[in-house]
C-alpha atoms as a PDB file:
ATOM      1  CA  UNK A   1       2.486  -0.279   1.307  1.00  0.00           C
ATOM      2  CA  UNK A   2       4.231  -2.742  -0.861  1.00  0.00           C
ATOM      3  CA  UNK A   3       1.347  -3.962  -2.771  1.00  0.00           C
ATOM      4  CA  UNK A   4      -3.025  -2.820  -2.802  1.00  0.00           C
ATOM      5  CA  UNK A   5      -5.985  -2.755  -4.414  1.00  0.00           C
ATOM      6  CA  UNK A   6      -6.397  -0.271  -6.822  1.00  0.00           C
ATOM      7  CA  UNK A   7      -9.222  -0.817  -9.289  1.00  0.00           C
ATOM      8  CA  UNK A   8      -9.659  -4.471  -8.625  1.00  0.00           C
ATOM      9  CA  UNK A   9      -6.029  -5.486  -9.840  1.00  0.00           C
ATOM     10  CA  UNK A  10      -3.370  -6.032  -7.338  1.00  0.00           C
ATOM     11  CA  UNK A  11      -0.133  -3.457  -8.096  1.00  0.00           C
ATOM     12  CA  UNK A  12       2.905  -2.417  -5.897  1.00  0.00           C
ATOM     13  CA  UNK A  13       3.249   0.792  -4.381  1.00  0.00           C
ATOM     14  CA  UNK A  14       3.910   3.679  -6.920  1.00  0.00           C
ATOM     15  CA  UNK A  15       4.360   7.765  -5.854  1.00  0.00           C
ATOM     16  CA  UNK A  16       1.021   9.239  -5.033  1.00  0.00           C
ATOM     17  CA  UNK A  17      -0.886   6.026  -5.754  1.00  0.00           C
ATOM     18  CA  UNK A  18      -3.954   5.515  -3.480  1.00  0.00           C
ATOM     19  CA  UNK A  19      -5.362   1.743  -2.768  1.00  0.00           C
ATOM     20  CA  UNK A  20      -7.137  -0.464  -0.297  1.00  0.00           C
ATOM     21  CA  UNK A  21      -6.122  -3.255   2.103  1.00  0.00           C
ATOM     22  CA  UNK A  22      -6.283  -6.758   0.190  1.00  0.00           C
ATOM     23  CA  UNK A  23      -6.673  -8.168   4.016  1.00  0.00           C
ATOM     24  CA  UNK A  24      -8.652  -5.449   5.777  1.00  0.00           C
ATOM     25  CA  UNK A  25     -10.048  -3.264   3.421  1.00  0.00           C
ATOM     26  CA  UNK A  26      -8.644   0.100   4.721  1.00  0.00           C
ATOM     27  CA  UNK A  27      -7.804   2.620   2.367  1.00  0.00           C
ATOM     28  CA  UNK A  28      -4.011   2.535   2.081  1.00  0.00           C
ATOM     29  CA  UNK A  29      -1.617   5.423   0.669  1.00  0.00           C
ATOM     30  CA  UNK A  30       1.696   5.074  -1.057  1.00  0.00           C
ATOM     31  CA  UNK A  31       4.790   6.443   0.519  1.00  0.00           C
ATOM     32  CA  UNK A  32       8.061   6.895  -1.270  1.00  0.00           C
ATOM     33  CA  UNK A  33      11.586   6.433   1.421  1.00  0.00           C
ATOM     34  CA  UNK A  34      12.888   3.588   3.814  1.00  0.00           C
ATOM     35  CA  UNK A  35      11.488   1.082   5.123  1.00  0.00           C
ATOM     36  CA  UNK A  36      10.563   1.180   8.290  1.00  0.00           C
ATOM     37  CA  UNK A  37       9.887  -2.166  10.653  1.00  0.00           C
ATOM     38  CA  UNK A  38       7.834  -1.479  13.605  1.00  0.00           C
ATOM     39  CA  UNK A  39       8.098  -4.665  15.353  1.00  0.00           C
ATOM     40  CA  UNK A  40      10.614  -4.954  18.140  1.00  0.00           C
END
């Protein structure tokens, strides 16, 4: 993730930080490395 939800304030992706979707709602967990682009 590069940014979330987490309680109510918008904030960019920290180790072992746990947020939700700002589009979707999911539940979304940070994770620390590359990034990786899925779309061919």
């Amino acid at each position: 993730m590069k940014y979330s939800i987490v309680d109510g304030k918008k904030v960019e992706a920290q180790p072992k930080l746990r947020g939700v979707c700002n589009y979707c709602g999911s539940e979304m967990i940070a994770r620390c490395g590359r990034l990786l682009n899925s779309v061919q």
